[in-house]
PDB file of N, CA and C in Angstrom:
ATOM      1  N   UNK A   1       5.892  54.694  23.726  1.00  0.00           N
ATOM      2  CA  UNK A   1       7.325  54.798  23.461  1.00  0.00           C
ATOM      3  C   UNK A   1       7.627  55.644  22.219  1.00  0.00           C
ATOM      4  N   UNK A   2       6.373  56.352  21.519  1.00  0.00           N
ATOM      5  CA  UNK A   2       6.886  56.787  20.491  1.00  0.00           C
ATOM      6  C   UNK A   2       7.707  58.419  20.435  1.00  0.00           C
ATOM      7  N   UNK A   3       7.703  58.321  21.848  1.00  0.00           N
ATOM      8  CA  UNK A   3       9.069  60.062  21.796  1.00  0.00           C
ATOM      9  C   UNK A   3      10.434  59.467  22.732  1.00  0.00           C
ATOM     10  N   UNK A   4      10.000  57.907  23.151  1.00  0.00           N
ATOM     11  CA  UNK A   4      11.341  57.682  23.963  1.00  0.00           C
ATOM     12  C   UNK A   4      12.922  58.156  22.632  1.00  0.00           C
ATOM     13  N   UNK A   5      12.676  57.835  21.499  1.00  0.00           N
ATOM     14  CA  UNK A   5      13.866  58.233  20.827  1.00  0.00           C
ATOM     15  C   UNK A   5      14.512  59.864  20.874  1.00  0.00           C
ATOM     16  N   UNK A   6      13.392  60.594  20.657  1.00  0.00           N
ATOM     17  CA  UNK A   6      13.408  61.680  20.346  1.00  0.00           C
ATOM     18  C   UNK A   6      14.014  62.347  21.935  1.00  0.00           C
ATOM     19  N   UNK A   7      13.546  61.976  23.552  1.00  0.00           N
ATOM     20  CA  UNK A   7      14.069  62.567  24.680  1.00  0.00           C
ATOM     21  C   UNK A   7      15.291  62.222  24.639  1.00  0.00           C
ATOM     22  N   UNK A   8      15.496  60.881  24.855  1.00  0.00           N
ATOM     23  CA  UNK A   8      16.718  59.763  24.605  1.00  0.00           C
ATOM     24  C   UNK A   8      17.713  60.514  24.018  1.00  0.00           C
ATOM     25  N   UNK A   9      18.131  61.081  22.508  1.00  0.00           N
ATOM     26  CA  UNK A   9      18.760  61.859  21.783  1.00  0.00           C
ATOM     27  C   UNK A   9      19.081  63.304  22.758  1.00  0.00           C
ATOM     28  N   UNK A  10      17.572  63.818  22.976  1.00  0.00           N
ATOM     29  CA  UNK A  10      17.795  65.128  23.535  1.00  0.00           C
ATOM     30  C   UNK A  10      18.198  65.384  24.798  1.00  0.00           C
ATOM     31  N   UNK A  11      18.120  64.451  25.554  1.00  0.00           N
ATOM     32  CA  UNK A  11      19.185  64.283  27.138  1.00  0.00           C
ATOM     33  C   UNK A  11      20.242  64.296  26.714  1.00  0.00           C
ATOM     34  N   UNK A  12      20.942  63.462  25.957  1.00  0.00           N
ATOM     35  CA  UNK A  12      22.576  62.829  25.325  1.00  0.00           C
ATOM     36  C   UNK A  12      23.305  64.343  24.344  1.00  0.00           C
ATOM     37  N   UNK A  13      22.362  64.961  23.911  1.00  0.00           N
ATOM     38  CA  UNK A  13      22.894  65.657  23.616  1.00  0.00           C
ATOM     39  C   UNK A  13      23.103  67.183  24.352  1.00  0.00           C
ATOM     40  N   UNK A  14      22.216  67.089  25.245  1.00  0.00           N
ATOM     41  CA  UNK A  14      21.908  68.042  26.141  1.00  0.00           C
ATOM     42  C   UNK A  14      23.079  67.974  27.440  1.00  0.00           C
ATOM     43  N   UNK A  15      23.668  66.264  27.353  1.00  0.00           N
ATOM     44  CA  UNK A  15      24.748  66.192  28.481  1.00  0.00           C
ATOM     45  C   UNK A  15      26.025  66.265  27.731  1.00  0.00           C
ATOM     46  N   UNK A  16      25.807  66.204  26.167  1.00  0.00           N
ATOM     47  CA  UNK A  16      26.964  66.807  25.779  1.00  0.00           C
ATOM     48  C   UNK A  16      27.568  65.155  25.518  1.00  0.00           C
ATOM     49  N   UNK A  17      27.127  64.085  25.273  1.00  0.00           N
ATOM     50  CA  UNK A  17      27.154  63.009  25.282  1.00  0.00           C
ATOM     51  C   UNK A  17      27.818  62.304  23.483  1.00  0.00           C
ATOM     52  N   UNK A  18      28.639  61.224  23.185  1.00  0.00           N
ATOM     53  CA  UNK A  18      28.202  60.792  22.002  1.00  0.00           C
ATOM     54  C   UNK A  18      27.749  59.192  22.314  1.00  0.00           C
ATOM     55  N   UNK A  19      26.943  59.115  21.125  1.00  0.00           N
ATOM     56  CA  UNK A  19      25.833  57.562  21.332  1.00  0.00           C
ATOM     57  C   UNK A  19      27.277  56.864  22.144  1.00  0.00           C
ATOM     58  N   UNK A  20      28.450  56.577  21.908  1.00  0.00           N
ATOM     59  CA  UNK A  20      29.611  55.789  22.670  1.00  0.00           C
ATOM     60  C   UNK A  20      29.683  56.079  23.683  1.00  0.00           C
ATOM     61  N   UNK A  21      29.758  57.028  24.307  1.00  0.00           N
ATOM     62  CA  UNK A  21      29.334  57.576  25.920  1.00  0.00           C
ATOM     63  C   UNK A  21      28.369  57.139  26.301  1.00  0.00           C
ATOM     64  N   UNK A  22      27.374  57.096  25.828  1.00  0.00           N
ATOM     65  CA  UNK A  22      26.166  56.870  26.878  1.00  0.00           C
ATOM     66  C   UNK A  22      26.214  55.301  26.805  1.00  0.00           C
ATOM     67  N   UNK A  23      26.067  54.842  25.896  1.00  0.00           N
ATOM     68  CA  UNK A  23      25.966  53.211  25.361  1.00  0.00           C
ATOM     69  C   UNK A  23      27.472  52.787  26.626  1.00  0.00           C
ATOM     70  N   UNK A  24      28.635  53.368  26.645  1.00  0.00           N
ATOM     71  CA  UNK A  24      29.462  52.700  27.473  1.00  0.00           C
ATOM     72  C   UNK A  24      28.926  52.817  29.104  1.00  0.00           C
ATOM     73  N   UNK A  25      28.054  54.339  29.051  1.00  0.00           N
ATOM     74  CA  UNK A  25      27.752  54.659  30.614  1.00  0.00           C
ATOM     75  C   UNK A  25      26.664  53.797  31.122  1.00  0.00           C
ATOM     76  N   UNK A  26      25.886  53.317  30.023  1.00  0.00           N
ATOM     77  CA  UNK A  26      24.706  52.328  30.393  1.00  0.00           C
ATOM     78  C   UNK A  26      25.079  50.390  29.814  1.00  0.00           C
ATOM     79  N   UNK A  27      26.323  49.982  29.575  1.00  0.00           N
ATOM     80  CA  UNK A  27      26.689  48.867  29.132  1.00  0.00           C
ATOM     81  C   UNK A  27      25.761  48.542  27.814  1.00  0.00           C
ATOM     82  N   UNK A  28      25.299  49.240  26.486  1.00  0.00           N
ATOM     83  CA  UNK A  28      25.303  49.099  25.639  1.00  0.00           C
ATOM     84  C   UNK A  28      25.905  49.444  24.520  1.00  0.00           C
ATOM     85  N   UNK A  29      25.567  49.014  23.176  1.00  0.00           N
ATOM     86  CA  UNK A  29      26.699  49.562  22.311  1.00  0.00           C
ATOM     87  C   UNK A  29      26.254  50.626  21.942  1.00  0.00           C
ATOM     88  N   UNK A  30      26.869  51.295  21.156  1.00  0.00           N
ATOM     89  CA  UNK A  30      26.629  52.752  20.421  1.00  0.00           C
ATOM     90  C   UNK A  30      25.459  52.258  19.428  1.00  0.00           C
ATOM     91  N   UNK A  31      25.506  51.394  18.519  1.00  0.00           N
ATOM     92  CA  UNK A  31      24.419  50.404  17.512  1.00  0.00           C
ATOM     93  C   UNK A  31      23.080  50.519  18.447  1.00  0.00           C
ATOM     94  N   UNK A  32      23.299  50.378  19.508  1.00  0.00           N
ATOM     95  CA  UNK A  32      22.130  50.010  20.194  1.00  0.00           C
ATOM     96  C   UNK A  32      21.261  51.712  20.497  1.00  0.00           C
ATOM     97  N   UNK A  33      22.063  52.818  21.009  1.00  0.00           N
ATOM     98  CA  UNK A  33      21.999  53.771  21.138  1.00  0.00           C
ATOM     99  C   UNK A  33      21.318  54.724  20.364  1.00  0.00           C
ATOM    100  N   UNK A  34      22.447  54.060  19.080  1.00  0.00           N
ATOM    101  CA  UNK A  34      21.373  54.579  17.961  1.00  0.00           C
ATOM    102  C   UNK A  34      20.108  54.016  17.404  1.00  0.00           C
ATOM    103  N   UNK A  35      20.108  52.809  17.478  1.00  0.00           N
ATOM    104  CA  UNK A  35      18.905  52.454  17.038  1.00  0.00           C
ATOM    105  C   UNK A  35      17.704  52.735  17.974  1.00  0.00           C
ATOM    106  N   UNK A  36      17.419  52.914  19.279  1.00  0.00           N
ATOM    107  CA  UNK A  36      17.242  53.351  20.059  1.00  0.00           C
ATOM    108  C   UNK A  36      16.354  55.078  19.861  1.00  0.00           C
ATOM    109  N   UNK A  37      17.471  55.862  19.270  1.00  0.00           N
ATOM    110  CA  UNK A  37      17.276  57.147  18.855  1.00  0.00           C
ATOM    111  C   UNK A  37      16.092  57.304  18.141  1.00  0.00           C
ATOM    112  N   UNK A  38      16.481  55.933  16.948  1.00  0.00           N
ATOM    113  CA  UNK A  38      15.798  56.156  15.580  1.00  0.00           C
ATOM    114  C   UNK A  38      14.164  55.543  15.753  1.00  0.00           C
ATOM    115  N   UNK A  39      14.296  54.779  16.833  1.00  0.00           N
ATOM    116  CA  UNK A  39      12.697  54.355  17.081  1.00  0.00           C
ATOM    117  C   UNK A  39      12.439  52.804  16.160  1.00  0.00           C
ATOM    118  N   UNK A  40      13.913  52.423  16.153  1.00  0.00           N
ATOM    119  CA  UNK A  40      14.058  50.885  15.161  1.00  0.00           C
ATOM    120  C   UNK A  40      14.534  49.590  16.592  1.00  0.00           C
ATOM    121  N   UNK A  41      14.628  50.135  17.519  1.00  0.00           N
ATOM    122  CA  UNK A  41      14.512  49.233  18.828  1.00  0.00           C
ATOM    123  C   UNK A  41      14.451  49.636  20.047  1.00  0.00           C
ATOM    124  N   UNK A  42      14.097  49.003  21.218  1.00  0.00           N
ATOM    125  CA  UNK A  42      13.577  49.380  22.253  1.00  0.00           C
ATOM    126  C   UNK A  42      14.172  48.763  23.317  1.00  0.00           C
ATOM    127  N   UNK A  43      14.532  49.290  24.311  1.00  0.00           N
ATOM    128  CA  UNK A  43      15.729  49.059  25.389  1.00  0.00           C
ATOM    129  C   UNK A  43      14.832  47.931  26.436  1.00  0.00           C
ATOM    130  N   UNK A  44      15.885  46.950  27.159  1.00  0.00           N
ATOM    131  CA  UNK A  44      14.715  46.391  28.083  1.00  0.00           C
ATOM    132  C   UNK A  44      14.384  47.810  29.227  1.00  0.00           C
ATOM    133  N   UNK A  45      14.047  46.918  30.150  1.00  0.00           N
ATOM    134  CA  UNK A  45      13.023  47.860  31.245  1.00  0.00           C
ATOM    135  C   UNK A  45      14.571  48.112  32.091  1.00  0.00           C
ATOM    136  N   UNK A  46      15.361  47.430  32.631  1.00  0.00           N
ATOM    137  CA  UNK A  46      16.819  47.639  33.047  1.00  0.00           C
ATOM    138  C   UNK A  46      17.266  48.597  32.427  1.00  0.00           C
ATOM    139  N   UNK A  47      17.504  48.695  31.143  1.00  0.00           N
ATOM    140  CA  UNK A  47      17.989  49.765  30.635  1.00  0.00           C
ATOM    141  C   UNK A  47      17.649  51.082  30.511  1.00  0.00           C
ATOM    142  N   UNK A  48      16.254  51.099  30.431  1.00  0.00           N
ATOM    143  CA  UNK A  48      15.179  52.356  30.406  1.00  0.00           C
ATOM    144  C   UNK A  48      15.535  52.813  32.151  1.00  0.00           C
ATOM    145  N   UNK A  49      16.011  51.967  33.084  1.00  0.00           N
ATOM    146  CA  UNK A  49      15.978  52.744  34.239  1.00  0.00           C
ATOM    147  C   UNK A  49      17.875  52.981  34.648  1.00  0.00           C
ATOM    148  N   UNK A  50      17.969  52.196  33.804  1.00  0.00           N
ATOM    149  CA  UNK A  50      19.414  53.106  33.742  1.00  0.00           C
ATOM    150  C   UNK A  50      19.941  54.016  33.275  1.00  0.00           C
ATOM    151  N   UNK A  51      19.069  54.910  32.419  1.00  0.00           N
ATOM    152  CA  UNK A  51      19.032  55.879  31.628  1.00  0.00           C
ATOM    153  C   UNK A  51      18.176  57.038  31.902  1.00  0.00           C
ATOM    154  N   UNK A  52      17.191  56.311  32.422  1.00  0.00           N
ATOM    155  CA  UNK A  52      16.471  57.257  33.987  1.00  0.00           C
ATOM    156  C   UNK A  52      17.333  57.952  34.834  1.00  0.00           C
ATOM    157  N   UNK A  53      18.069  56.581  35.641  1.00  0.00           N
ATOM    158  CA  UNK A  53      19.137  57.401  36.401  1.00  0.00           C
ATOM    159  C   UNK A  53      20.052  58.172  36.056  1.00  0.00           C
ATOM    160  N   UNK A  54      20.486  57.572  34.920  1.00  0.00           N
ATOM    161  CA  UNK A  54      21.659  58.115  34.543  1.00  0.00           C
ATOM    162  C   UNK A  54      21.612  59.734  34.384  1.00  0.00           C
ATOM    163  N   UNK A  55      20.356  60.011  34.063  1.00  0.00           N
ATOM    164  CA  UNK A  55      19.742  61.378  33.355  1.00  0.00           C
ATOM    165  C   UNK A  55      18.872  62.505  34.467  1.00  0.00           C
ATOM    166  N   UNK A  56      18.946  61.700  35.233  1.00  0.00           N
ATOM    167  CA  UNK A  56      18.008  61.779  36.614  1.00  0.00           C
ATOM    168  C   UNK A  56      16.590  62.765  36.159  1.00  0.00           C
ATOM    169  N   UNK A  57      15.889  61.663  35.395  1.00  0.00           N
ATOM    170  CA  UNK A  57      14.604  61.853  35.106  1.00  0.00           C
ATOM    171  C   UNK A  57      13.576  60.817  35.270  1.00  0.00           C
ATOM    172  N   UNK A  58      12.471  60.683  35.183  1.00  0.00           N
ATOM    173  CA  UNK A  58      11.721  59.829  35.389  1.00  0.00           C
ATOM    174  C   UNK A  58      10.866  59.307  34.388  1.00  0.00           C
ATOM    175  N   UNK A  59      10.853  57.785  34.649  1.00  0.00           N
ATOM    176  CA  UNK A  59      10.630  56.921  33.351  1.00  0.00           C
ATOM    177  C   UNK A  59       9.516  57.460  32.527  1.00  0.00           C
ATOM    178  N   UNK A  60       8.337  57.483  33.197  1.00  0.00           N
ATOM    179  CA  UNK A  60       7.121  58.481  32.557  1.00  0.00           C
ATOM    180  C   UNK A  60       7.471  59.885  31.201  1.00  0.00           C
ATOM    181  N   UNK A  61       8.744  60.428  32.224  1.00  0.00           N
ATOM    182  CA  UNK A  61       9.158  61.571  31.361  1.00  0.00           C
ATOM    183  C   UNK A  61       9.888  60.881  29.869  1.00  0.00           C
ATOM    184  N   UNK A  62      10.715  60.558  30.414  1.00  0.00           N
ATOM    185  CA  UNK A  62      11.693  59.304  29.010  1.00  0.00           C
ATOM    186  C   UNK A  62      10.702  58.788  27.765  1.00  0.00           C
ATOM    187  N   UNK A  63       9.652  58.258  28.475  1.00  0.00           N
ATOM    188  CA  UNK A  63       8.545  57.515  27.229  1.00  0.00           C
ATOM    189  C   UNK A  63       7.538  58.092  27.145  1.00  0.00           C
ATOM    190  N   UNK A  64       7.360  59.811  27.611  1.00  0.00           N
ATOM    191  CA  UNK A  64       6.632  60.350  26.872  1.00  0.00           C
ATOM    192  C   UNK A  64       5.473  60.254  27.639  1.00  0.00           C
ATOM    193  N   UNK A  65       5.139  59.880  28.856  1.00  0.00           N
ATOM    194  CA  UNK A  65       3.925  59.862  29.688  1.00  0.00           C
ATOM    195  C   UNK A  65       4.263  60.944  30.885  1.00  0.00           C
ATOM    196  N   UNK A  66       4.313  62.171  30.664  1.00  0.00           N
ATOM    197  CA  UNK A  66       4.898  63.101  31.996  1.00  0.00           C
ATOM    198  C   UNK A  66       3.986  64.398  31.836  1.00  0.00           C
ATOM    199  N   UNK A  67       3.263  64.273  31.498  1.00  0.00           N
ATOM    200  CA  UNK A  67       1.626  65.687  31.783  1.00  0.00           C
ATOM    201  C   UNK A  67       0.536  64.688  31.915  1.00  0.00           C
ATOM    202  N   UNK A  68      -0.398  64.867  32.846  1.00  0.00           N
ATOM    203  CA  UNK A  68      -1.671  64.263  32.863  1.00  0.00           C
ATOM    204  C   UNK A  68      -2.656  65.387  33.032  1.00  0.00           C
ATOM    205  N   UNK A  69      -3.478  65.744  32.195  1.00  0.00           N
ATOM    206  CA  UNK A  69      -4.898  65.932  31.471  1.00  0.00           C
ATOM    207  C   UNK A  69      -5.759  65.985  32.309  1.00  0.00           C
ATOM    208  N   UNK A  70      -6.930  66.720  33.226  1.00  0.00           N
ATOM    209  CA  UNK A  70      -7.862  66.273  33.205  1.00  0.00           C
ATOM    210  C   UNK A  70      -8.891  66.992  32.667  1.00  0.00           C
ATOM    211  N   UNK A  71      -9.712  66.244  32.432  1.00  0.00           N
ATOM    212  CA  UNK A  71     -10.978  66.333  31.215  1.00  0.00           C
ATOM    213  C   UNK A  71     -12.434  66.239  32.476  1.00  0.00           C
ATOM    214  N   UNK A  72     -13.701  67.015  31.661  1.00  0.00           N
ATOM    215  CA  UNK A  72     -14.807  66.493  31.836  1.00  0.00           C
ATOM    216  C   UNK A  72     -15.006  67.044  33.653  1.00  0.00           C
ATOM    217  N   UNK A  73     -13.754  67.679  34.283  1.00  0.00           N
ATOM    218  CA  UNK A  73     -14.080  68.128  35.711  1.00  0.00           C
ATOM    219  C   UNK A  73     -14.606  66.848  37.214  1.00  0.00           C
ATOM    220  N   UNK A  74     -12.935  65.949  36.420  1.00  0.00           N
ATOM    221  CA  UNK A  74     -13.388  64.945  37.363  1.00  0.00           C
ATOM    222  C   UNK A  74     -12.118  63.964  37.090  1.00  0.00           C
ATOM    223  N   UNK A  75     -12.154  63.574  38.385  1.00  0.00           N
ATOM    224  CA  UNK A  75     -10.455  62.958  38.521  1.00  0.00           C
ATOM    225  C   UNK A  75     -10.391  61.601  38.044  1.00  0.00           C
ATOM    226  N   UNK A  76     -11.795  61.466  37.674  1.00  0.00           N
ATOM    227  CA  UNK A  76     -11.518  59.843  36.593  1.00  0.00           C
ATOM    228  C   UNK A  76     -11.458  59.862  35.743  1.00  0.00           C
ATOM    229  N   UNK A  77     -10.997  60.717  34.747  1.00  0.00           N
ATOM    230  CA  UNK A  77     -10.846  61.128  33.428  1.00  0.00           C
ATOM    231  C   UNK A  77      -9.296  61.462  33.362  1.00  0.00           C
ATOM    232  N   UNK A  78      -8.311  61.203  33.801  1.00  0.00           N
ATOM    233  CA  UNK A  78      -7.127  61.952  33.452  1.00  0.00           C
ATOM    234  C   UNK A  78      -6.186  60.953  32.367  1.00  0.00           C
ATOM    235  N   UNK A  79      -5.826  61.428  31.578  1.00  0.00           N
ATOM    236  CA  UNK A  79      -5.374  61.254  30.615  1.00  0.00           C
ATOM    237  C   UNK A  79      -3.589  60.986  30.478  1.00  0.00           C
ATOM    238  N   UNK A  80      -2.454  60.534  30.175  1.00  0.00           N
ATOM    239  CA  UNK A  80      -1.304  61.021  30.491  1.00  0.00           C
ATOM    240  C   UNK A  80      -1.259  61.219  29.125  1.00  0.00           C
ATOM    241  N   UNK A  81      -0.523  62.362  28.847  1.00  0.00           N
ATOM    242  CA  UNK A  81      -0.230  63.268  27.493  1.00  0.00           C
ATOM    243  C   UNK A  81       0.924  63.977  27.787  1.00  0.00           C
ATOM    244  N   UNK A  82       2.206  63.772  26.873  1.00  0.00           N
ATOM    245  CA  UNK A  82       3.194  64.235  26.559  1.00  0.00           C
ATOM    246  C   UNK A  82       3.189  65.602  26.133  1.00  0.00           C
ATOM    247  N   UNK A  83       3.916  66.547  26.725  1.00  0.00           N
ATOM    248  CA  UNK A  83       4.442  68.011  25.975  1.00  0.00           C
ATOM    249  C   UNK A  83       3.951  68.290  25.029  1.00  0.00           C
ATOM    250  N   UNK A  84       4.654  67.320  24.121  1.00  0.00           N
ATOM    251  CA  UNK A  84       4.490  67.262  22.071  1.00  0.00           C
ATOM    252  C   UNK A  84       3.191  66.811  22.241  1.00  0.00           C
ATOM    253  N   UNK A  85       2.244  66.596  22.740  1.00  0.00           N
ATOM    254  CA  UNK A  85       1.292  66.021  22.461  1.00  0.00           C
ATOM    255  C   UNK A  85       0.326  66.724  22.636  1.00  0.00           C
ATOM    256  N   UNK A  86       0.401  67.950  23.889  1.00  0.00           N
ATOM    257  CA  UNK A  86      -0.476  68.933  24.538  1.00  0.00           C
ATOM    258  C   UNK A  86       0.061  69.885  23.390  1.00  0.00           C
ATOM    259  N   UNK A  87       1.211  70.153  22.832  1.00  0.00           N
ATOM    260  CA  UNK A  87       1.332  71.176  22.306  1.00  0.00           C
ATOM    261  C   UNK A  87       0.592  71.424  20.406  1.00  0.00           C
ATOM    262  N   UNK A  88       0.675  69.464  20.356  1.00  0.00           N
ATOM    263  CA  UNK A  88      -0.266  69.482  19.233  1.00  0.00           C
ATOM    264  C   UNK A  88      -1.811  69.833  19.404  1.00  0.00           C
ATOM    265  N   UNK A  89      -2.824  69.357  20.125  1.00  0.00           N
ATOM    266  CA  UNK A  89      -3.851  69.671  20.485  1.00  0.00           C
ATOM    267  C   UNK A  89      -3.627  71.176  20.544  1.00  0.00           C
ATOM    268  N   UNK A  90      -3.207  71.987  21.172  1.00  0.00           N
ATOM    269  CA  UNK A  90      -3.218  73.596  20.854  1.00  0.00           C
ATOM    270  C   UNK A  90      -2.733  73.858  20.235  1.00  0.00           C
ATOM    271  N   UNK A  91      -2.065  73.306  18.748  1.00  0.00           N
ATOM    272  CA  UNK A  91      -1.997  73.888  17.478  1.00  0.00           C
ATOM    273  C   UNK A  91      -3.376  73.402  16.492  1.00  0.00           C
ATOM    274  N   UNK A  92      -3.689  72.089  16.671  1.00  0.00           N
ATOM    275  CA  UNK A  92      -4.806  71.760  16.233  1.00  0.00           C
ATOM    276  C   UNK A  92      -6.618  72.862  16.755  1.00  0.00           C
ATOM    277  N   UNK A  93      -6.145  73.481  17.646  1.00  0.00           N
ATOM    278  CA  UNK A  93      -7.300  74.088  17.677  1.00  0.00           C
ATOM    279  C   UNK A  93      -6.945  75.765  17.577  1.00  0.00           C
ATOM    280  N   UNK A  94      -6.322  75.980  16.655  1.00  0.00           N
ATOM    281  CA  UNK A  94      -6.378  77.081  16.064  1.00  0.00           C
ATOM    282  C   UNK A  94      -6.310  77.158  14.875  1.00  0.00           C
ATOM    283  N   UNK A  95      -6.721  75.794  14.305  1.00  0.00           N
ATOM    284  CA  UNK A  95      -7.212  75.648  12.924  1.00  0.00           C
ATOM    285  C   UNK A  95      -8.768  75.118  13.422  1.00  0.00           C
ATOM    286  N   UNK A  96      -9.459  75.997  13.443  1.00  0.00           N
ATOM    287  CA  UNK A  96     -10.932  75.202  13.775  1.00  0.00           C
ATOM    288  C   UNK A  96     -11.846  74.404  12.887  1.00  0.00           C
ATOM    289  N   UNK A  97     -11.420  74.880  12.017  1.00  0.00           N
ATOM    290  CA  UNK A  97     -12.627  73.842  10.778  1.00  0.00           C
ATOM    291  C   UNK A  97     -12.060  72.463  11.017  1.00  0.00           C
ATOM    292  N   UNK A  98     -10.546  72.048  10.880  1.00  0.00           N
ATOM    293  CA  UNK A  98     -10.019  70.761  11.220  1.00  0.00           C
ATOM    294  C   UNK A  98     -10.247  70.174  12.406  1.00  0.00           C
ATOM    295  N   UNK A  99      -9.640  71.186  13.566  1.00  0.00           N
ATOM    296  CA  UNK A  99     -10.474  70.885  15.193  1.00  0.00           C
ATOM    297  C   UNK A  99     -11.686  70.078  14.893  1.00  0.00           C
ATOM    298  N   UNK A 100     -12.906  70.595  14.561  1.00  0.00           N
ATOM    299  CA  UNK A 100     -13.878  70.515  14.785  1.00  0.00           C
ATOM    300  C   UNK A 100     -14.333  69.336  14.058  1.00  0.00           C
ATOM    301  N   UNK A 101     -13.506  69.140  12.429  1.00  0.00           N
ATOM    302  CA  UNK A 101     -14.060  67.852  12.072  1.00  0.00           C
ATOM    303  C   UNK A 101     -13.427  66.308  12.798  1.00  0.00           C
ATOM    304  N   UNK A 102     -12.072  66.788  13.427  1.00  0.00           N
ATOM    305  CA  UNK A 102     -11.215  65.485  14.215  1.00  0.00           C
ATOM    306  C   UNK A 102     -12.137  64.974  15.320  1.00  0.00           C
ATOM    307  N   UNK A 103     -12.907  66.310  16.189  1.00  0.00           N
ATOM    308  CA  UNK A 103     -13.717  65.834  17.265  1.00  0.00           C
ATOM    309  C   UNK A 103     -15.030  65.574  16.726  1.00  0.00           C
ATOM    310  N   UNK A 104     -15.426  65.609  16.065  1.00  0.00           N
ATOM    311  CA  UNK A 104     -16.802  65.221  15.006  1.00  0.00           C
ATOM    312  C   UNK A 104     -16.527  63.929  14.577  1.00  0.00           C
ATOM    313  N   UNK A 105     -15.640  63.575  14.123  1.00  0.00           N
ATOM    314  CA  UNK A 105     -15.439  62.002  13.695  1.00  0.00           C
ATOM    315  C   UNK A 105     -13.931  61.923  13.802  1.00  0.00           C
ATOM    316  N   UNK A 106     -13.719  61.178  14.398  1.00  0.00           N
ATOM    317  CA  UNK A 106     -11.932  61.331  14.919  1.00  0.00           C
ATOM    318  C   UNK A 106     -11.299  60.028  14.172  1.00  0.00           C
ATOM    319  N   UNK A 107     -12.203  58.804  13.812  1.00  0.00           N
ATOM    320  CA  UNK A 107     -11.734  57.791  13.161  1.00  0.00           C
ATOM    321  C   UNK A 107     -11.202  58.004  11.627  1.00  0.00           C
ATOM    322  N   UNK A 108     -12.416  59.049  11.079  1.00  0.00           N
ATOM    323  CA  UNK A 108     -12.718  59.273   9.718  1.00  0.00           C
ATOM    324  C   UNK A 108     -11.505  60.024   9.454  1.00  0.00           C
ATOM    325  N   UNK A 109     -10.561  60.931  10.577  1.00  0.00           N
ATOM    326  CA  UNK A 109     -10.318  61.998   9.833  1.00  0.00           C
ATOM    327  C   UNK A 109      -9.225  61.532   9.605  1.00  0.00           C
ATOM    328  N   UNK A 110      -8.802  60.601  10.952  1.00  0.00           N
ATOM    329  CA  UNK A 110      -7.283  59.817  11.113  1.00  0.00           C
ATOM    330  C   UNK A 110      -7.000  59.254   9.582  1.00  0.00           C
ATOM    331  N   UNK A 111      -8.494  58.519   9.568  1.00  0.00           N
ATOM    332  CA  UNK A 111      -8.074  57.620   8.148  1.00  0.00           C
ATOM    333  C   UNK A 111      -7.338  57.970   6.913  1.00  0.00           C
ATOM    334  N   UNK A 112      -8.147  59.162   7.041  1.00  0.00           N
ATOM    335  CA  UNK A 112      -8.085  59.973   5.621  1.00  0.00           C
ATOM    336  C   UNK A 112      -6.567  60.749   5.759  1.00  0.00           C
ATOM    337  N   UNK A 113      -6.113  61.113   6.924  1.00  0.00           N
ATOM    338  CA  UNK A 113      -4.639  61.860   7.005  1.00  0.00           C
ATOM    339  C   UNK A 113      -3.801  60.697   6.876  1.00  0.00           C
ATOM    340  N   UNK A 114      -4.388  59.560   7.282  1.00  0.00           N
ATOM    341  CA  UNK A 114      -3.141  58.374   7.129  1.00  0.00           C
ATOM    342  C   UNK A 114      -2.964  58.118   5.681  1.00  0.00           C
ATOM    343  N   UNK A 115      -3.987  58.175   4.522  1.00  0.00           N
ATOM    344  CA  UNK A 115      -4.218  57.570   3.671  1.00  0.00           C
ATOM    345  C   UNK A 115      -2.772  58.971   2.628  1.00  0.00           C
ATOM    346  N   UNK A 116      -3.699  60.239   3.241  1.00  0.00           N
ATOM    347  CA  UNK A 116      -2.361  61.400   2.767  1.00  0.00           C
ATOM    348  C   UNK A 116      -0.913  61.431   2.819  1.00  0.00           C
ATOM    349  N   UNK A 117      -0.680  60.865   4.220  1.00  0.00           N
ATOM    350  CA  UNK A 117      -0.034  60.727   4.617  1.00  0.00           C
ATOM    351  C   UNK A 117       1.319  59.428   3.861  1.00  0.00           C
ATOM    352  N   UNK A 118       0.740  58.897   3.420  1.00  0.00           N
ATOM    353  CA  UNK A 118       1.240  57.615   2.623  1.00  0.00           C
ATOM    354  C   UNK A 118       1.988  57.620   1.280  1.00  0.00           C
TER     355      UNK A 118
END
């Protein structure tokens, strides 16, 4: 769910929408809409498919599960990976020294960017 805010926003604004529009078109409040946006709450499963429809997209796409991956040359390996997510991996590997240490130790490196990161 961590790009449902970020599509969520970019449909609504893409239909030309304000959080009061959509929140009235899907029986929530605007509060909800926004919080929603911001990634500070999470819609039930009713709502996520009313916003599906509403948008006429599919839930996968909404929460960020709408490219699947396959790896290793074999259909038991597929992965579901988001846009933003494929598009990071091919920015990450045109920095190769970093590439290469993330897939060399992928725990170590997380740690250490989280720790930067902070």
């Amino acid at each position: 769910m961590v790009l449902f805010g970020k599509r969520l926003k970019e449909l609504r604004k893409k239909s030309k929408m304000t959080q009061q529009e959509l929140g009235n078109a899907i029986n929530v409040t605007k509060v909800s809409i926004c919080c929603y946006e911001k990634g500070t709450r999470v819609p039930s499963l009713e709502t996520l498919i009313d916003i599906s429809n509403l948008f006429k997209v599919d839930l996968d796409y909404l929460i960020g599960n709408d490219t699947y991956v396959v790896s290793e040359e074999s259909n038991d390996y597929l992965v579901p990976m988001s846009k933003e997510e494929i598009d990071l991996v091919k920015e990450l590997r045109k920095h190769i020294e970093v590439y290469t240490k993330l897939i060399d130790d992928p725990k170590r490196m997380l740690e250490f960017i989280d720790k930067k990161v902070r």
